[in-house]
Protein backbone atom coordinates (compact mmCIF):
# COMPACT_ATOMS: atom_id res chain seq x y z
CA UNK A 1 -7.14 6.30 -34.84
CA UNK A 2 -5.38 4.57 -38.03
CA UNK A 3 -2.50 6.27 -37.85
CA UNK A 4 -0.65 8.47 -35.36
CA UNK A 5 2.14 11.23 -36.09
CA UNK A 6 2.65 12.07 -32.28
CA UNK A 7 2.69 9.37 -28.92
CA UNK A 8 2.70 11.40 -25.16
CA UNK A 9 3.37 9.04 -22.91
CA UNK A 10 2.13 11.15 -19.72
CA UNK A 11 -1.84 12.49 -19.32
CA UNK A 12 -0.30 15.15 -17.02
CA UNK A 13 -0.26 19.47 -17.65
CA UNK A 14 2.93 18.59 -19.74
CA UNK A 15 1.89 15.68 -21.95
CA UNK A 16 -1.76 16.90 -22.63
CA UNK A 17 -0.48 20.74 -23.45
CA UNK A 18 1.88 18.98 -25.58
CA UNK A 19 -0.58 16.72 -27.26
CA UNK A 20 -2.70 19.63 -27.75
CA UNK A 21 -1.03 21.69 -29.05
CA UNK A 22 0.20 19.24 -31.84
CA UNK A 23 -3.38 18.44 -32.10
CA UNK A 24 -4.41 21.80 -32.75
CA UNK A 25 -1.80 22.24 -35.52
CA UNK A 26 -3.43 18.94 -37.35
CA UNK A 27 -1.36 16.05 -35.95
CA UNK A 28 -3.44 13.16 -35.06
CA UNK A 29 -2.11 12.30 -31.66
CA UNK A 30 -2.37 9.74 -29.15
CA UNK A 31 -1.76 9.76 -25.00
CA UNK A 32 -1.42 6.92 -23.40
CA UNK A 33 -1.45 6.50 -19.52
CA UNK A 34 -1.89 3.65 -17.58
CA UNK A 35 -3.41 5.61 -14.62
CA UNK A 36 -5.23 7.80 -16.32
CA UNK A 37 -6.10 11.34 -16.66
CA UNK A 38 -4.24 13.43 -13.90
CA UNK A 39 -2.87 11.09 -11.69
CA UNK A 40 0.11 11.67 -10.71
CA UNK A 41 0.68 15.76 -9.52
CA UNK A 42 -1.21 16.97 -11.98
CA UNK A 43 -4.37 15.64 -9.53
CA UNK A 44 -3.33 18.04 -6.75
CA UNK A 45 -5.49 20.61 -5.42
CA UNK A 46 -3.23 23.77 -4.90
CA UNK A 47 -2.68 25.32 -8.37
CA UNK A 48 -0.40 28.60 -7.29
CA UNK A 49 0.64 30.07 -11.25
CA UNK A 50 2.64 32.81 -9.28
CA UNK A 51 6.25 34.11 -11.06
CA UNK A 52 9.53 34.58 -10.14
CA UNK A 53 11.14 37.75 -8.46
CA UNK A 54 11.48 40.40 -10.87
CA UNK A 55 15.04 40.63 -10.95
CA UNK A 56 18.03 38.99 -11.86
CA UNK A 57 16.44 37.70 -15.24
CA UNK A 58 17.42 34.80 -16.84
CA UNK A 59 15.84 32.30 -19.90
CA UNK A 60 13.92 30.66 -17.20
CA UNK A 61 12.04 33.20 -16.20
CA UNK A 62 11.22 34.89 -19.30
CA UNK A 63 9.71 31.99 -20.11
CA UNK A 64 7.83 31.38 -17.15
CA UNK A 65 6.61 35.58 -17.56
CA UNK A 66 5.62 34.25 -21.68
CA UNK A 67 3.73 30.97 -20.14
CA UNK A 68 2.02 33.25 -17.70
CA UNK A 69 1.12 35.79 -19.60
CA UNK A 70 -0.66 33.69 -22.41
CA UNK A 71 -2.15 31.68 -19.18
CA UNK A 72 -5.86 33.79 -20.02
CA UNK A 73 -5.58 32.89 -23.26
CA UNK A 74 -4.79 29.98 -23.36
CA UNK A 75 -7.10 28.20 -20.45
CA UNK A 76 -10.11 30.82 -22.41
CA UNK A 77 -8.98 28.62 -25.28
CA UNK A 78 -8.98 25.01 -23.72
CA UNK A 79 -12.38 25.86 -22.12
CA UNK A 80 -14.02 27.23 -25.76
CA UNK A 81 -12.71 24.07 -27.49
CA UNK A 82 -13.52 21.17 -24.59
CA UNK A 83 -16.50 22.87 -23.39
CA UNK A 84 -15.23 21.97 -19.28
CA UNK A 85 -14.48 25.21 -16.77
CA UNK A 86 -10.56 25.28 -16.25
CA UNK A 87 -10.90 26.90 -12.74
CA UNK A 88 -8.36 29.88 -14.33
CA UNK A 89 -8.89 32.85 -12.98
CA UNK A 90 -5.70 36.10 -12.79
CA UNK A 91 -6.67 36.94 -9.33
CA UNK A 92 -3.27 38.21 -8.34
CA UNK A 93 -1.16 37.09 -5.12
CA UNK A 94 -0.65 39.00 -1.51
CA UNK A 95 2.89 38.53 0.58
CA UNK A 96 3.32 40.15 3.77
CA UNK A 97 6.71 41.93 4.31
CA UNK A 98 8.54 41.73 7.72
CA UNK A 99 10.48 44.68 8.15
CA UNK A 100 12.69 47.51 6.69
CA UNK A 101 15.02 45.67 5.04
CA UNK A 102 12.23 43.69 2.86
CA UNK A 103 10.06 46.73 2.37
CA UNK A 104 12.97 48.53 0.93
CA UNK A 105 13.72 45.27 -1.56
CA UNK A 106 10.23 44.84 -2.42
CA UNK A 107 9.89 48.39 -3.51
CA UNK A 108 13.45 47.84 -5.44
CA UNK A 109 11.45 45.16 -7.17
CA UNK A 110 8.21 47.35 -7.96
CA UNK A 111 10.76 48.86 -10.11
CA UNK A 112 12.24 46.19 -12.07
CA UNK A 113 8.90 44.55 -12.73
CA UNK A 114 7.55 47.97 -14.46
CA UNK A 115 10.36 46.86 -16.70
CA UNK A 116 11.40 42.98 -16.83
CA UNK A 117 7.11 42.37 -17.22
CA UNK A 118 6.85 45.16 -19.59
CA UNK A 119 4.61 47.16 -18.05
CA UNK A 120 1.61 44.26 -18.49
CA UNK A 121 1.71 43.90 -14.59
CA UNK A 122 2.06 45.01 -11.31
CA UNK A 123 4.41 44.38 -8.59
CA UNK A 124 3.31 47.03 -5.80
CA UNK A 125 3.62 47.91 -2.47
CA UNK A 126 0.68 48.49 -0.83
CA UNK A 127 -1.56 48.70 2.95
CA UNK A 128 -2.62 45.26 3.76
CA UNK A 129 -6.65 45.07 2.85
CA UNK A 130 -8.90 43.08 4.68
CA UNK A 131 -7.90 39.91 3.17
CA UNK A 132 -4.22 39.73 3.93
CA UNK A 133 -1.56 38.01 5.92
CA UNK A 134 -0.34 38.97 9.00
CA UNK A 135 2.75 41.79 8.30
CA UNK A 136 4.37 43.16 10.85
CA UNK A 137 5.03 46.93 8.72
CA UNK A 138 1.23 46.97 7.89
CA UNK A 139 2.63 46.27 3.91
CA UNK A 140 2.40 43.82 1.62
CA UNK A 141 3.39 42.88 -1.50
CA UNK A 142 0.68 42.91 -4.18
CA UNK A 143 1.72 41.07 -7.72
CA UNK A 144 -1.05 40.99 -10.33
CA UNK A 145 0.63 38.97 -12.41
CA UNK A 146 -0.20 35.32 -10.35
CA UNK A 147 -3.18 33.53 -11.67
CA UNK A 148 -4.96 30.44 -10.11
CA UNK A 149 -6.22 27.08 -11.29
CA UNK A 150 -7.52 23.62 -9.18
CA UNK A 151 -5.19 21.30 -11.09
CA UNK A 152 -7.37 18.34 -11.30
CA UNK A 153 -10.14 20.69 -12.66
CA UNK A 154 -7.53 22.27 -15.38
CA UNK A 155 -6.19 19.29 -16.99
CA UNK A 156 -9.86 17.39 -17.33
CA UNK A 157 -10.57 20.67 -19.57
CA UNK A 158 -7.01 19.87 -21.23
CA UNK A 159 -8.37 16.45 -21.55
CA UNK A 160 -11.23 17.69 -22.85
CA UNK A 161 -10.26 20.09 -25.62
CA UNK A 162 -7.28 17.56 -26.46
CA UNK A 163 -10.10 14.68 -28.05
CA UNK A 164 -12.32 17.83 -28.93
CA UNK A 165 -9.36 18.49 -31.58
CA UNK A 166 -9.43 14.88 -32.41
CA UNK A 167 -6.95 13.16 -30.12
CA UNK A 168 -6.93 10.08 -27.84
CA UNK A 169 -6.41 9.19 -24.32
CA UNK A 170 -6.03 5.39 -23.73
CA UNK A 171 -4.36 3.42 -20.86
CA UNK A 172 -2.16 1.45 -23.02
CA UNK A 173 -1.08 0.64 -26.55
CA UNK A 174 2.23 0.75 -29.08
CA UNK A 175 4.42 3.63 -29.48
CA UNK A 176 3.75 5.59 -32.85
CA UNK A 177 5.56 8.31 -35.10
CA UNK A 178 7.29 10.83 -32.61
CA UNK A 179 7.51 9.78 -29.37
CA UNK A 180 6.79 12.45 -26.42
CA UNK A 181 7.90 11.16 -22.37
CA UNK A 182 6.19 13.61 -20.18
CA UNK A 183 6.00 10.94 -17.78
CA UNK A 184 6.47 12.85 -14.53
CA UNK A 185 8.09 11.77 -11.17
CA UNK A 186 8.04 8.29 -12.47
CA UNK A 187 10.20 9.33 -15.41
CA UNK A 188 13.23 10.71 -13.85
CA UNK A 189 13.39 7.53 -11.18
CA UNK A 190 13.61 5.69 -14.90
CA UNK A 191 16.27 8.47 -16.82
CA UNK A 192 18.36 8.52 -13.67
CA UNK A 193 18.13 4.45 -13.69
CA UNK A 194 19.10 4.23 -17.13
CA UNK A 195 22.12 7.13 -16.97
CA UNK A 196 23.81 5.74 -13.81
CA UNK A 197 23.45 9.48 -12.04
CA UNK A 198 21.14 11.74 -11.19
CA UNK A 199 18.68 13.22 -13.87
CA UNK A 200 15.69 14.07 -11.52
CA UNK A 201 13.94 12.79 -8.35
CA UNK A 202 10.27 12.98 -6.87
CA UNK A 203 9.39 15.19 -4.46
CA UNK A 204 6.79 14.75 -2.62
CA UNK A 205 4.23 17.25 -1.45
CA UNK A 206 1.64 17.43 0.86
CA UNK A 207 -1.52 20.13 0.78
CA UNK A 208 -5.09 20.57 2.13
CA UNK A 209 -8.33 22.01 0.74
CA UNK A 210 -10.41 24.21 3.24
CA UNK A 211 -14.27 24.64 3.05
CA UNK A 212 -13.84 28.42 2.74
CA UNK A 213 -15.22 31.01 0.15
CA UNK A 214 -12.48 33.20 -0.94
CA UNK A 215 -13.15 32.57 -4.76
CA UNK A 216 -12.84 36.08 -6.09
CA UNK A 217 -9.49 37.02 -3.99
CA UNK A 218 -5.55 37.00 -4.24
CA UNK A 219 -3.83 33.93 -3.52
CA UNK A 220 -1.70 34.56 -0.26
CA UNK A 221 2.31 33.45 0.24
CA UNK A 222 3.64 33.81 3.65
CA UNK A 223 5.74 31.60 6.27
CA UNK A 224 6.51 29.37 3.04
CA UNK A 225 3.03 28.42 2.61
CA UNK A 226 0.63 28.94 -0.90
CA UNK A 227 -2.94 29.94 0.27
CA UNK A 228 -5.29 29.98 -3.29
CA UNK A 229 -8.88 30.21 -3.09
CA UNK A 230 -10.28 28.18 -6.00
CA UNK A 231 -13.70 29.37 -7.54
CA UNK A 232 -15.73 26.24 -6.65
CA UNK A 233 -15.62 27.96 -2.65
CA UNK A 234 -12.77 26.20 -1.46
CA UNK A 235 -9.54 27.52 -0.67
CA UNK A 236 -6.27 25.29 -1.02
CA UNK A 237 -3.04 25.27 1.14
CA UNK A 238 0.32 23.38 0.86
CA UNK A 239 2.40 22.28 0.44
CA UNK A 240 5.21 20.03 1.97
CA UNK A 241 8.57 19.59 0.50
CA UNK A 242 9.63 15.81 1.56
CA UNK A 243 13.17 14.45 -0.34
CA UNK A 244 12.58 11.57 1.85
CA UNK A 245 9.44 9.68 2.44
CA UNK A 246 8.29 6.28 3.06
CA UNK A 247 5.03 6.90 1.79
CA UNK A 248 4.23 8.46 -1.77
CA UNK A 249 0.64 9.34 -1.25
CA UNK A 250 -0.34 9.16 2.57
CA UNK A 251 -0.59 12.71 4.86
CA UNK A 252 0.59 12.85 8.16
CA UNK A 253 1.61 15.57 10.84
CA UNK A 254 4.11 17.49 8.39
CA UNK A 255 1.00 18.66 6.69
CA UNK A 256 -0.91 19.31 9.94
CA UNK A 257 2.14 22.02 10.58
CA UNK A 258 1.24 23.26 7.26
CA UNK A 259 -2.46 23.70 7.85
CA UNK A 260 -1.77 25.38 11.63
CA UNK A 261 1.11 27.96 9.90
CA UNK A 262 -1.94 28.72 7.03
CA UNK A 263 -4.28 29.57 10.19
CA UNK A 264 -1.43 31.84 11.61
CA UNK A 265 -0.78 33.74 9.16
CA UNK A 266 -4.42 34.58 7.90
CA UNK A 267 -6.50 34.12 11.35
CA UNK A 268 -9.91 34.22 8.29
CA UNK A 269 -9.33 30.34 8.14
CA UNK A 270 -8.96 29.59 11.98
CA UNK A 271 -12.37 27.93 11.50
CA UNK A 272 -12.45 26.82 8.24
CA UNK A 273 -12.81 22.40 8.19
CA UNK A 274 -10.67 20.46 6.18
CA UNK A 275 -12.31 19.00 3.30
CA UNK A 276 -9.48 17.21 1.45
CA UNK A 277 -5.66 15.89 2.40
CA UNK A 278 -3.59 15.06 -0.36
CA UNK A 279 -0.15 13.90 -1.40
CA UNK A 280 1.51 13.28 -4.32
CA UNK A 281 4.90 13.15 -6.16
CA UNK A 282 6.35 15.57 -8.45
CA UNK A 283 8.79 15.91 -10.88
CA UNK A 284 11.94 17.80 -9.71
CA UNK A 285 15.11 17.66 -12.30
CA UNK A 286 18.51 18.28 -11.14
CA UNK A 287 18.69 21.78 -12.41
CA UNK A 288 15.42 22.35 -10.89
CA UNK A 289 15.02 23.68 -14.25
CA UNK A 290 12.37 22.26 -16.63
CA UNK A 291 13.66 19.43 -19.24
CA UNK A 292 12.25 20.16 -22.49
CA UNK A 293 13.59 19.15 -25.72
CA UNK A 294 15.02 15.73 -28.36
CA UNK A 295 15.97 13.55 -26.14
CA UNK A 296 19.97 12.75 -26.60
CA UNK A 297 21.05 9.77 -28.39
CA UNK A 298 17.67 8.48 -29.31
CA UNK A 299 16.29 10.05 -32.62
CA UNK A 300 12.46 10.99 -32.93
CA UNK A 301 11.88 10.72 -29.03
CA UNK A 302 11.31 13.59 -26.81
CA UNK A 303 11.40 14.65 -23.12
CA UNK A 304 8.86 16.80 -21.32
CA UNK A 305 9.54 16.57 -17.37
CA UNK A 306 10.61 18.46 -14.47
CA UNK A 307 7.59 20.75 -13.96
CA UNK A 308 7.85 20.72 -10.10
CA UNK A 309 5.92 23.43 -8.68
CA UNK A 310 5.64 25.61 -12.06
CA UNK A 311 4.30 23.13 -14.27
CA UNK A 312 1.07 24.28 -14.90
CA UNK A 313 2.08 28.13 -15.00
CA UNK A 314 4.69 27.16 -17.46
CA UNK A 315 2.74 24.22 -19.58
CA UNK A 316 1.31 27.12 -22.38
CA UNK A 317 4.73 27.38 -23.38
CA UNK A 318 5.92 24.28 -22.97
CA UNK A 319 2.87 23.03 -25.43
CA UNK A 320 3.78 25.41 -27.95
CA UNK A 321 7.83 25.11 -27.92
CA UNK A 322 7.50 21.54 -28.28
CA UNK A 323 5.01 20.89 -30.93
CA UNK A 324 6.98 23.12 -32.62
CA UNK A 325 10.24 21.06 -32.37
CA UNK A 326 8.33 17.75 -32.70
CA UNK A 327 5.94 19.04 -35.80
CA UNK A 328 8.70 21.15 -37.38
CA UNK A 329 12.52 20.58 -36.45
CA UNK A 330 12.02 24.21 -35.01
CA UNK A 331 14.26 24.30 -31.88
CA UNK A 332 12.70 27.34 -29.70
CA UNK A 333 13.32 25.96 -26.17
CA UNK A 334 15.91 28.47 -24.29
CA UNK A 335 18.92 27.86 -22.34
CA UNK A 336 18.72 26.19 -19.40
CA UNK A 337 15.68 24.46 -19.79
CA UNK A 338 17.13 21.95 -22.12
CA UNK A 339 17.13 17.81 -21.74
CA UNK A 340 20.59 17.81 -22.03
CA UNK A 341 21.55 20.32 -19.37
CA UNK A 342 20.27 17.61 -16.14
CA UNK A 343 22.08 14.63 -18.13
């Protein structure tokens, strides 16, 4: 590539949705990452793209609802273009509900979402099927808004489609034209450095991937665990939140507790072998919110971090709203989800 308009430092969901979608709009546009395609979080196996309550609205989540909304679209998109399977799938999510008190709440809820999701998708009450978690009123909550991807899966096809449109992946070279840092957990350890307080930290996360074939049915949250059968025949579970860790990447008993509270609450995978353990670090800004946006005090450089557990639900949006800030000085990205809001 002679030239380059656009650098992502980052081959994560962020950096690659950004790169292609400023790929896609002509830019010729270069990633570099040392480690490759997908290493960092973005290599995970769980892949939950499940929303927010449906109440007490705010920027954040109407722009997770827009990200999740496009999600068929856009992964249809990624896998007509790069020509690998995503994994995406809307297959809807399951929650069991404990007593009075929550069934009365999650039917308050059924009513907001006919509302706050514009009547695109479902947020019901219903008799726990066959496939459900253990509920102690016989209910659960049934969203069919919540898709599914295998992460690692998903961002090869971003990969993919991103040099389909022309665009580069390389381990190292020189920063060119704009400059894009979606450079994950590693990236806020280096912001926070270089501010003197707190930007963002890594958290790190442990999950599991179970031989079991659940592919065609809703992903299951209950007892603070994600259950999400992928459509290769495995089914995922995690994950672990660890603010302190002496190891980045190794598993140990805190995700054997996860696995045993995935078996109690659905008794289908008392049985089911683990394939895969994995760990990993991701991104967590102070806000908690997403940092999108120019980054402050350094002109044509950009910030695209803080994905945490949403990043790949959210990164359709987060492609768009930045190419078009980086492409065309068109500042789209909503409150709270701004660079300068964690600085």
């Amino acid at each position: 590539m002679a030239m380059v308009d656009v650098t992502v430092r980052g081959a994560g969901a962020f950096g690659l949705s950004v790169a292609y979608a400023c790929a896609a709009r002509g830019a010729r546009v270069r990633v570099i990452d040392p480690n490759g395609v997908g290493a960092g979080a973005s290599g995970g196996l769980v892949g939950a793209l499940a929303p927010h309550v449906p109440e007490n609205w705010n920027a954040k989540k109407a722009f997770q609802f827009d990200a999740l909304d496009r999600g068929a679209a856009f992964w249809r998109e990624i896998e007509e273009v790069g020509g690998q399977p995503s994994s995406y799938a809307r297959t809807g999510r399951l929650q069991p509900i404990a007593d009075d008190d929550a069934l009365a709440l999650a039917k308050a809820r059924a009513e907001t979402a006919r509302t706050l999701w514009q009547g695109r998708y479902r947020w019901e009450v219903v008799t726990a099927p066959d496939w459900a978690p253990i509920t102690p009123t016989g209910m659960v909550i049934h969203d069919t808004l919540t898709g599914r991807m295998f992460p690692r899966k998903a961002v090869a096809a971003l990969a993919a489609a991103f040099v389909a449109r022309g665009g580069e992946i390389v381990r190292e070279a020189s920063d060119e034209g704009a400059v894009v840092w979606a450079t994950g957990a590693a990236g806020l350890v280096e912001m926070t450095r270089a501010h003197g307080r707190l930007v963002g930290a890594p958290i790190k996360g442990q999950s599991a991937l179970l031989a079991f074939d659940a592919r065609d049915l809703p992903q299951v949250f209950a007892d603070t665990v994600h259950i999400v059968p992928h459509a290769d025949g495995t089914t995922a579970i995690g994950s672990t939140t660890e603010r302190e860790f002496d190891d980045p990447v190794g598993t140990d008993t805190q995700l054997d507790a996860v696995i045993e509270r995935a078996r109690a609450v659905l008794p289908a995978l008392a049985d089911a072998p683990v394939i895969e353990r994995w760990a990993g670090l991701r991104p967590r800004a102070r806000t908690r919110a997403p940092m999108l946006g120019a980054w402050p005090g350094k002109p044509g450089r950009f910030v695209a971090n803080g994905g945490f557990k949403i990043g790949f639900g959210i990164a359709p949006e987060v492609g768009r709203v930045m190419a078009d800030l980086v492409l065309d000085g068109v500042d789209g990205i909503p409150a709270r989800l701004r660079v300068e809001d964690n600085l």
